[in-house]
C-alpha atoms as a PDB file:
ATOM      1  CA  UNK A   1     -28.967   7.559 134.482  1.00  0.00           C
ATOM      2  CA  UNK A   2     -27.234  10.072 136.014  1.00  0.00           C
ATOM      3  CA  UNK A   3     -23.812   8.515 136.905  1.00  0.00           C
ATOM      4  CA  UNK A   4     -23.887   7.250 133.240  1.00  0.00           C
ATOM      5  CA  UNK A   5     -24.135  10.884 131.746  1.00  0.00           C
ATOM      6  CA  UNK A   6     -21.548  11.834 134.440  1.00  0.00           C
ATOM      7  CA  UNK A   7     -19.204   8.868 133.865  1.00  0.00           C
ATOM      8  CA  UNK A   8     -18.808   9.830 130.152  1.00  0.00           C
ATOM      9  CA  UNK A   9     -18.329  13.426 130.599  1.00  0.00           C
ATOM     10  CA  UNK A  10     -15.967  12.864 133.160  1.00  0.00           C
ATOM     11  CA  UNK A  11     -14.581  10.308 130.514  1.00  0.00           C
ATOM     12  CA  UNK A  12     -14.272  13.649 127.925  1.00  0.00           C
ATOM     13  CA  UNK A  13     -12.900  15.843 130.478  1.00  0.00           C
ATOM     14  CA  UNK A  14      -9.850  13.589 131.023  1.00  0.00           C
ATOM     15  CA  UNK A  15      -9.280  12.892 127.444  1.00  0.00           C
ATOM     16  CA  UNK A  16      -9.099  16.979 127.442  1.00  0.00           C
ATOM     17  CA  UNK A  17      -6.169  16.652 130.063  1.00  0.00           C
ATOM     18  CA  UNK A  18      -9.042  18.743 132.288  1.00  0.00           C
ATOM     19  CA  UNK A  19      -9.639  21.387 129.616  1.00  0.00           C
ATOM     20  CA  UNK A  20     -13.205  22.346 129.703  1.00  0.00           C
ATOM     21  CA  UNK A  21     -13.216  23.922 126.423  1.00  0.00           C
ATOM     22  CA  UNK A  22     -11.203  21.003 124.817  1.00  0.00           C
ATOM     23  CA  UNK A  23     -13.842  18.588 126.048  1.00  0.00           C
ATOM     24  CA  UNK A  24     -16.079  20.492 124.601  1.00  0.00           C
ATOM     25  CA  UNK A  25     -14.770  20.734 121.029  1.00  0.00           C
ATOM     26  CA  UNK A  26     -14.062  17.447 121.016  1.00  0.00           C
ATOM     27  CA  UNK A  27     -17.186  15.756 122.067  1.00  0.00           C
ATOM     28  CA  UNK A  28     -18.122  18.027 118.850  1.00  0.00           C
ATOM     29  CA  UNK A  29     -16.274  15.708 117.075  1.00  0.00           C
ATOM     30  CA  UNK A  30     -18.077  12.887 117.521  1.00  0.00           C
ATOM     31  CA  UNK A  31     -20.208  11.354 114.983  1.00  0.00           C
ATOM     32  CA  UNK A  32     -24.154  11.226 115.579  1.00  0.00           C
ATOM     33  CA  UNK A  33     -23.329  13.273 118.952  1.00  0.00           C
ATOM     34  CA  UNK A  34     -21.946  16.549 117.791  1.00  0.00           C
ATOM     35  CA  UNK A  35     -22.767  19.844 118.640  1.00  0.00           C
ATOM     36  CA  UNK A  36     -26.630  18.542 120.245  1.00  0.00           C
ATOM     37  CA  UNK A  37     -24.337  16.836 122.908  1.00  0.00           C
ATOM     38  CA  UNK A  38     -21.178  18.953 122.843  1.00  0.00           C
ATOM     39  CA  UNK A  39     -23.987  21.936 124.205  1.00  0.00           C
ATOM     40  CA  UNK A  40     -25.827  20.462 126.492  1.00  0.00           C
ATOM     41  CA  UNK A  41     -22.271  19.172 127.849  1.00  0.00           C
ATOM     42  CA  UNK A  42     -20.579  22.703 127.943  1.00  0.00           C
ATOM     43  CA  UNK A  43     -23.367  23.415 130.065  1.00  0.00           C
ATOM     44  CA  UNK A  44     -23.032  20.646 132.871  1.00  0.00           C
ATOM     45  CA  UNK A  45     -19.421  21.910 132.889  1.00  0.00           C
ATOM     46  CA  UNK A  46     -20.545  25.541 134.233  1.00  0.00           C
ATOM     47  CA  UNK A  47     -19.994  27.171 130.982  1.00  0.00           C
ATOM     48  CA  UNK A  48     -22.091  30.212 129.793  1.00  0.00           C
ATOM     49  CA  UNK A  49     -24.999  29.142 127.064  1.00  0.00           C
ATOM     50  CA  UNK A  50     -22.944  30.819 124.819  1.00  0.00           C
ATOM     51  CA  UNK A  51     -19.903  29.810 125.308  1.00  0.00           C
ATOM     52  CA  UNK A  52     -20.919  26.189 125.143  1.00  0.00           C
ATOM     53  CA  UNK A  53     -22.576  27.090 121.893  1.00  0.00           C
ATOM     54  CA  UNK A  54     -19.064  28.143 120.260  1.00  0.00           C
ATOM     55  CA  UNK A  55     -17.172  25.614 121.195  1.00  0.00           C
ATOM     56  CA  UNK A  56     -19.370  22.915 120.059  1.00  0.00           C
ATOM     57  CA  UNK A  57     -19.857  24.768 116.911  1.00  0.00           C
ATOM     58  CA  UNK A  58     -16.484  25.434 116.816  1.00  0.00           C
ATOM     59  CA  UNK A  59     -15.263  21.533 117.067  1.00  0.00           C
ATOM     60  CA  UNK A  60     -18.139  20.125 114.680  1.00  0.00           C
ATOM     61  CA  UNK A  61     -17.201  22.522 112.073  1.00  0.00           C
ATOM     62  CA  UNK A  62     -13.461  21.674 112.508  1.00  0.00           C
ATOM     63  CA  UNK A  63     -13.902  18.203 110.851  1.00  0.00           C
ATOM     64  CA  UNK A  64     -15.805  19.458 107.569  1.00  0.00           C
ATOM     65  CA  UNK A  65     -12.812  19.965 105.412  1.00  0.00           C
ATOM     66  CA  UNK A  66     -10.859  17.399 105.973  1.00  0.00           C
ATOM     67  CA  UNK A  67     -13.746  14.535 106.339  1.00  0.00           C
ATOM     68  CA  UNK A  68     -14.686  15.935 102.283  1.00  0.00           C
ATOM     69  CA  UNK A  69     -11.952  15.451 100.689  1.00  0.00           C
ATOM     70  CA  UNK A  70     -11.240  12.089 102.620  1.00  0.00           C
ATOM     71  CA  UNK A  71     -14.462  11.259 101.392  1.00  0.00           C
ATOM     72  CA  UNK A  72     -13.776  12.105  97.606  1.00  0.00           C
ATOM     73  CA  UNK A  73     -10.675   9.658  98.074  1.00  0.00           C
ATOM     74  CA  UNK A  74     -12.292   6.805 100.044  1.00  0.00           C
ATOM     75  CA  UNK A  75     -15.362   6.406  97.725  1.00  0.00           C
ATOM     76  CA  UNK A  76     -13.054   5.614  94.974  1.00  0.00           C
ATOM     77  CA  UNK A  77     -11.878   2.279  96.911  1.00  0.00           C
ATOM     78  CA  UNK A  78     -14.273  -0.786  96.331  1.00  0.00           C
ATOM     79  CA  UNK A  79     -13.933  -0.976 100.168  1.00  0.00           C
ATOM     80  CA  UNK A  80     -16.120   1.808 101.250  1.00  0.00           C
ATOM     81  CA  UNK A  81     -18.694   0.640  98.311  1.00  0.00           C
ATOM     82  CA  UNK A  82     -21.028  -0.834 101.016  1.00  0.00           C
ATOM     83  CA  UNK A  83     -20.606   2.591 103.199  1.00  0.00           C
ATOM     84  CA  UNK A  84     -21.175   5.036  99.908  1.00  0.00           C
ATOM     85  CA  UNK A  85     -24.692   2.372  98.803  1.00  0.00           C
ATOM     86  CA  UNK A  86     -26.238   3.226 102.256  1.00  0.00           C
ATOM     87  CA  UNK A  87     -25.960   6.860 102.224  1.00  0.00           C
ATOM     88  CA  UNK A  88     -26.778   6.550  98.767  1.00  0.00           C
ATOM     89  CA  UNK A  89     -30.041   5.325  99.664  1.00  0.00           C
ATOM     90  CA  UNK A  90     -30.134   8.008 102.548  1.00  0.00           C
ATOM     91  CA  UNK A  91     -29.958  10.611  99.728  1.00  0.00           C
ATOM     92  CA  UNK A  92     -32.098   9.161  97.299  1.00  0.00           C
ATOM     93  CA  UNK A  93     -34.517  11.973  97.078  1.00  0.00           C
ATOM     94  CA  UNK A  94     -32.117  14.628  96.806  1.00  0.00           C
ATOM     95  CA  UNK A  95     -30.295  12.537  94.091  1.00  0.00           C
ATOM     96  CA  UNK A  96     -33.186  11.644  92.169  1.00  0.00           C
ATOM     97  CA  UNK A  97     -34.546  15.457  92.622  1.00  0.00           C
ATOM     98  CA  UNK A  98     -31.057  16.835  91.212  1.00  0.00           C
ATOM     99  CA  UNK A  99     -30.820  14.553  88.326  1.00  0.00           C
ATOM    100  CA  UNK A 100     -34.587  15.148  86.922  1.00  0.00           C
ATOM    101  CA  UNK A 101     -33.606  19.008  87.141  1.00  0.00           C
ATOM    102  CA  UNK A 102     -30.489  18.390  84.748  1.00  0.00           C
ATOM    103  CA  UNK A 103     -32.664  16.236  82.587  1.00  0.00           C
ATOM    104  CA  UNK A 104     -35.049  18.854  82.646  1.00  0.00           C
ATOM    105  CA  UNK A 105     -32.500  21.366  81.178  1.00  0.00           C
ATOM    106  CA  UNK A 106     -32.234  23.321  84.177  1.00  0.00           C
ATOM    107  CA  UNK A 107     -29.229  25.205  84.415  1.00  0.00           C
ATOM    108  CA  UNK A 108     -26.217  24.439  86.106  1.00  0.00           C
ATOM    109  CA  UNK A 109     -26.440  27.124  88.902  1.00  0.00           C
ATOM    110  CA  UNK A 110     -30.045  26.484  90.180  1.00  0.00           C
ATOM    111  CA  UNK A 111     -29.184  22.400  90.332  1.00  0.00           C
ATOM    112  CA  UNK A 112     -26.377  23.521  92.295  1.00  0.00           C
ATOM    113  CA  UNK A 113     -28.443  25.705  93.920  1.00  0.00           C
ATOM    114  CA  UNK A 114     -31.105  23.190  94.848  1.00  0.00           C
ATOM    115  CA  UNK A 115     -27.936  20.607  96.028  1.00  0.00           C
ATOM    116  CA  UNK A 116     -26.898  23.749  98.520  1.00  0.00           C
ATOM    117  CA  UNK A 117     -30.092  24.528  99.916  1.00  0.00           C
ATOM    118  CA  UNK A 118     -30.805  20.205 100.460  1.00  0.00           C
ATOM    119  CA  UNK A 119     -27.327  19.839 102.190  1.00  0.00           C
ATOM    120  CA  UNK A 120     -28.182  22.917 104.573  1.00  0.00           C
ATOM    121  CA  UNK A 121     -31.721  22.039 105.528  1.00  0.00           C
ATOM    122  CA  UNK A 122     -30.904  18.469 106.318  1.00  0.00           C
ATOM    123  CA  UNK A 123     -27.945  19.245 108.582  1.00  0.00           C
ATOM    124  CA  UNK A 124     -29.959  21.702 109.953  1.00  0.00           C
ATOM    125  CA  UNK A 125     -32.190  18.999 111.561  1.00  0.00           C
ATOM    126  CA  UNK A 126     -31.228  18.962 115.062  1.00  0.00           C
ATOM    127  CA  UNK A 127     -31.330  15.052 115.612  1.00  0.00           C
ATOM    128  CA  UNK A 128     -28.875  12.567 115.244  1.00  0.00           C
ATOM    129  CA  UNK A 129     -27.334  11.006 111.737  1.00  0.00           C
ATOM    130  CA  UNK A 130     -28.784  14.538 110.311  1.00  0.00           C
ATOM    131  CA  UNK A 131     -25.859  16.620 111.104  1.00  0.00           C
ATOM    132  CA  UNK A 132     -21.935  17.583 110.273  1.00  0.00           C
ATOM    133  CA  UNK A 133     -20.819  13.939 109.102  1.00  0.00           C
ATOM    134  CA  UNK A 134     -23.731  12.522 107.198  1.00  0.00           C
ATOM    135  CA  UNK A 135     -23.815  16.614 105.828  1.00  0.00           C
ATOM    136  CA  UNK A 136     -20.895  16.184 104.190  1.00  0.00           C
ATOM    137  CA  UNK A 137     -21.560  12.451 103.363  1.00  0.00           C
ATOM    138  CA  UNK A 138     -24.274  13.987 101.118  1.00  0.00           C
ATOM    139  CA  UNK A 139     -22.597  16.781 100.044  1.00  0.00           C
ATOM    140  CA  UNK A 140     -20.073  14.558  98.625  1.00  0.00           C
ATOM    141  CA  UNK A 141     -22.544  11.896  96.963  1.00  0.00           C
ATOM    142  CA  UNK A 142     -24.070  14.774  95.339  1.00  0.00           C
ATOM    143  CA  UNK A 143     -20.840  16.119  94.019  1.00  0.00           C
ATOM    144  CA  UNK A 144     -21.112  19.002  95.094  1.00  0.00           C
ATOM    145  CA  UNK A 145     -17.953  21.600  95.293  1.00  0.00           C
ATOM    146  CA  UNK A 146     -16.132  21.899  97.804  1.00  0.00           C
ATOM    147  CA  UNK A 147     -16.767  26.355  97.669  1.00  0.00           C
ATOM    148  CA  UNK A 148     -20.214  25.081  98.149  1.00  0.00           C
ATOM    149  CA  UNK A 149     -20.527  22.152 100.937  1.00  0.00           C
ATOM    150  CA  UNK A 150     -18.852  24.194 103.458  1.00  0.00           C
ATOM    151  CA  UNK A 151     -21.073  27.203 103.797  1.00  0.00           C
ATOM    152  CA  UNK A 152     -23.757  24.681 103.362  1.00  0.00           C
ATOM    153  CA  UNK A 153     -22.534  22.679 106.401  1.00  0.00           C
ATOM    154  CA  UNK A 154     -21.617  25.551 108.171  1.00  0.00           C
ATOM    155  CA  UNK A 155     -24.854  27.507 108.164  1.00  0.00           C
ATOM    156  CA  UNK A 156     -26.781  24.531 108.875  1.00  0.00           C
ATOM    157  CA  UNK A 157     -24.920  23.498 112.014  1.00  0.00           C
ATOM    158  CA  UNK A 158     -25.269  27.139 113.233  1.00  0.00           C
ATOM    159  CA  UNK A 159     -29.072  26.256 112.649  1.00  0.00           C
ATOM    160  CA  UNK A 160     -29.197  22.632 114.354  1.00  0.00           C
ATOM    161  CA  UNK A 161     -26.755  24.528 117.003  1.00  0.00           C
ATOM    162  CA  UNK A 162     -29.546  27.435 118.081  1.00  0.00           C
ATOM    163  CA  UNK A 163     -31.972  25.465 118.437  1.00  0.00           C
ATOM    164  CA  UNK A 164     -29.996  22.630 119.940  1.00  0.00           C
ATOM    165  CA  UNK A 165     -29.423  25.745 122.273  1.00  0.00           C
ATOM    166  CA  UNK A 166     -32.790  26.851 123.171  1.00  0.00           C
ATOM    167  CA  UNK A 167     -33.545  23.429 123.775  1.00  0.00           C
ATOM    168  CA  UNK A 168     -30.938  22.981 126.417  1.00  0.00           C
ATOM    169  CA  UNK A 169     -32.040  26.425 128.343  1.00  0.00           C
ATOM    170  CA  UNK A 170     -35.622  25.739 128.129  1.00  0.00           C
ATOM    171  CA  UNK A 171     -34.590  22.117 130.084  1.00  0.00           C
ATOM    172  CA  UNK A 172     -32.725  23.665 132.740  1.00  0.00           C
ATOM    173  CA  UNK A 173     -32.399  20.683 135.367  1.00  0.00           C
ATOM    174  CA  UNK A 174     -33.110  18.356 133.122  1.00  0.00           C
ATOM    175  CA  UNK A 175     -30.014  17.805 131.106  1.00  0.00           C
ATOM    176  CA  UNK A 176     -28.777  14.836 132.264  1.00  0.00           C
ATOM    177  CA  UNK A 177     -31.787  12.610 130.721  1.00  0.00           C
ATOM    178  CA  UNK A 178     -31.851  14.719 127.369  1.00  0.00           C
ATOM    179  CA  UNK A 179     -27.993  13.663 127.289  1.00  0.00           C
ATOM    180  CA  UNK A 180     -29.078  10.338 128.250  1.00  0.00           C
ATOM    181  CA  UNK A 181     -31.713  10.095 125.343  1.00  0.00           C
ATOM    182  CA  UNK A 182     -29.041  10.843 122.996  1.00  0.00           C
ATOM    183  CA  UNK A 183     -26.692   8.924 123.952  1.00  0.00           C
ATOM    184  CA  UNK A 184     -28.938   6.080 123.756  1.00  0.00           C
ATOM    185  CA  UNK A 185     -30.416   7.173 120.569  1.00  0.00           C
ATOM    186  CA  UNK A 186     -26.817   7.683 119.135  1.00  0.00           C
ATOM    187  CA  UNK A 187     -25.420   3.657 119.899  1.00  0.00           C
ATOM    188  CA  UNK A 188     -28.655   2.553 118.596  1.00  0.00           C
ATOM    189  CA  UNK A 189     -27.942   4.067 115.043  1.00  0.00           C
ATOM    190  CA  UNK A 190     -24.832   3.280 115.407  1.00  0.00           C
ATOM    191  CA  UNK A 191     -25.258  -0.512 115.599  1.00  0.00           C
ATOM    192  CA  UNK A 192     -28.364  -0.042 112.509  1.00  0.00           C
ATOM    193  CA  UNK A 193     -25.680   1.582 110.509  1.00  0.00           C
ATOM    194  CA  UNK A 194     -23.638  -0.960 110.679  1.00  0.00           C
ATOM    195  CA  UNK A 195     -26.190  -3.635 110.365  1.00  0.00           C
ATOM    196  CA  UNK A 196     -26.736  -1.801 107.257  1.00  0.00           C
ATOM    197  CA  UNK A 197     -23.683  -1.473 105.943  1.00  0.00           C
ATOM    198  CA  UNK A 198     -22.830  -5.620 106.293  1.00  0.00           C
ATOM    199  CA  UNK A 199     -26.122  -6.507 104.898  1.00  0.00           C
ATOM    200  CA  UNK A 200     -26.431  -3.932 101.894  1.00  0.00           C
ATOM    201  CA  UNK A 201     -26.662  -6.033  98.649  1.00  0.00           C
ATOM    202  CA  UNK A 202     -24.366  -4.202  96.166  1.00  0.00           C
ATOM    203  CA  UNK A 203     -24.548  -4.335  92.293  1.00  0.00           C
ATOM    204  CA  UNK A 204     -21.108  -4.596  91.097  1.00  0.00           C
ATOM    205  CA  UNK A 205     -22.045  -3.285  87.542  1.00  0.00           C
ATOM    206  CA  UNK A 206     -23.151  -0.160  88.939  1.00  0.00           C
ATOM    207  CA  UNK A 207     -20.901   2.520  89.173  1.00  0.00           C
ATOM    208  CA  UNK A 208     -20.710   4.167  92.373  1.00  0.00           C
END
């Protein structure tokens, strides 16, 4: 278990050309591993709690603004129709919650309001698929602004982050399996993600 952690930090570190930091931010990058491995990693390396905290936060947050507005292009190609119909499902509830509240007649600013405060609970979940990338996945099936999915990201991954933080003090020698866990965790929805997305039966008549 051990030598697997090791081998794919290792594996990070020389991607980083031996930067420390660097590893750090980008093991942030990753989807489904983020800042709840980036931390825990930062810490193996001999960084400070806090120090592995802002660099993880730091590279997670990096990829908000340009992953939206790639999104708002890519869902308009009938390509990423399968991709859009699963998250779609993913963020049924907040979808279906949104669009009673217009039908309701509720005003503009408390459905956007309600779209904020969805976006920055969920990523504020500290497990996998419930962070920066499916965030803004949301965010963006929601249609909601750009002014708005950022601070809603952003907040929420300082969230997920603290208490992805106290998690990895309060486990002291036992990092290596919680890395482990996640790792594992992460390749399994990996491969369901994209079971789902080659098995999701699409309407074509439906405009998505």
């Amino acid at each position: 278990m051990g030598k697997i952690v090791d081998f794919f930090t290792d594996l990070a570190l020389t991607v980083a050309f031996g930067v420390e930091q660097l590893a750090v931010v980008l093991v942030a990058m990753i989807p489904l591993i983020e800042l709840k491995g980036a931390i825990p990693i930062g810490v193996k390396f001999g960084m400070s709690h806090g120090m592995a905290y802002l660099w993880a936060f730091l590279g997670s947050t990096l990829v908000v603004i340009p992953l939206y507005w790639l999104l708002r292009w890519l869902f308009k190609l009938k390509f990423f129709k399968r991709i859009l119909t699963v998250f779609q499902n993913k963020a049924a509830k907040l979808l279906t919650k949104s669009k009673d509240m217009q039908t309701a007649g509720a005003s503009k600013t408390r459905v956007t309001l309600y779209k904020f405060l969805g976006v920055l609970a969920f990523v504020a979940i500290p497990i996998p698929l419930t962070g920066v990338w499916t965030g803004t996945f949301i965010a963006v099936i929601l249609d909601l602004k750009f002014r708005w999915t950022v601070p809603a990201i952003v907040l929420g991954n300082a969230i997920a982050g603290g208490l992805i933080l106290l998690l990895t003090f309060l486990l002291g020698a036992h990092l290596d399996l919680f890395l482990f866990i996640l790792f594992g965790i992460a390749a399994l929805l990996a491969i369901y993600f994209l079971y789902k997305v080659f098995t999701v039966k699409l309407d074509d008549k439906k405009d998505l």
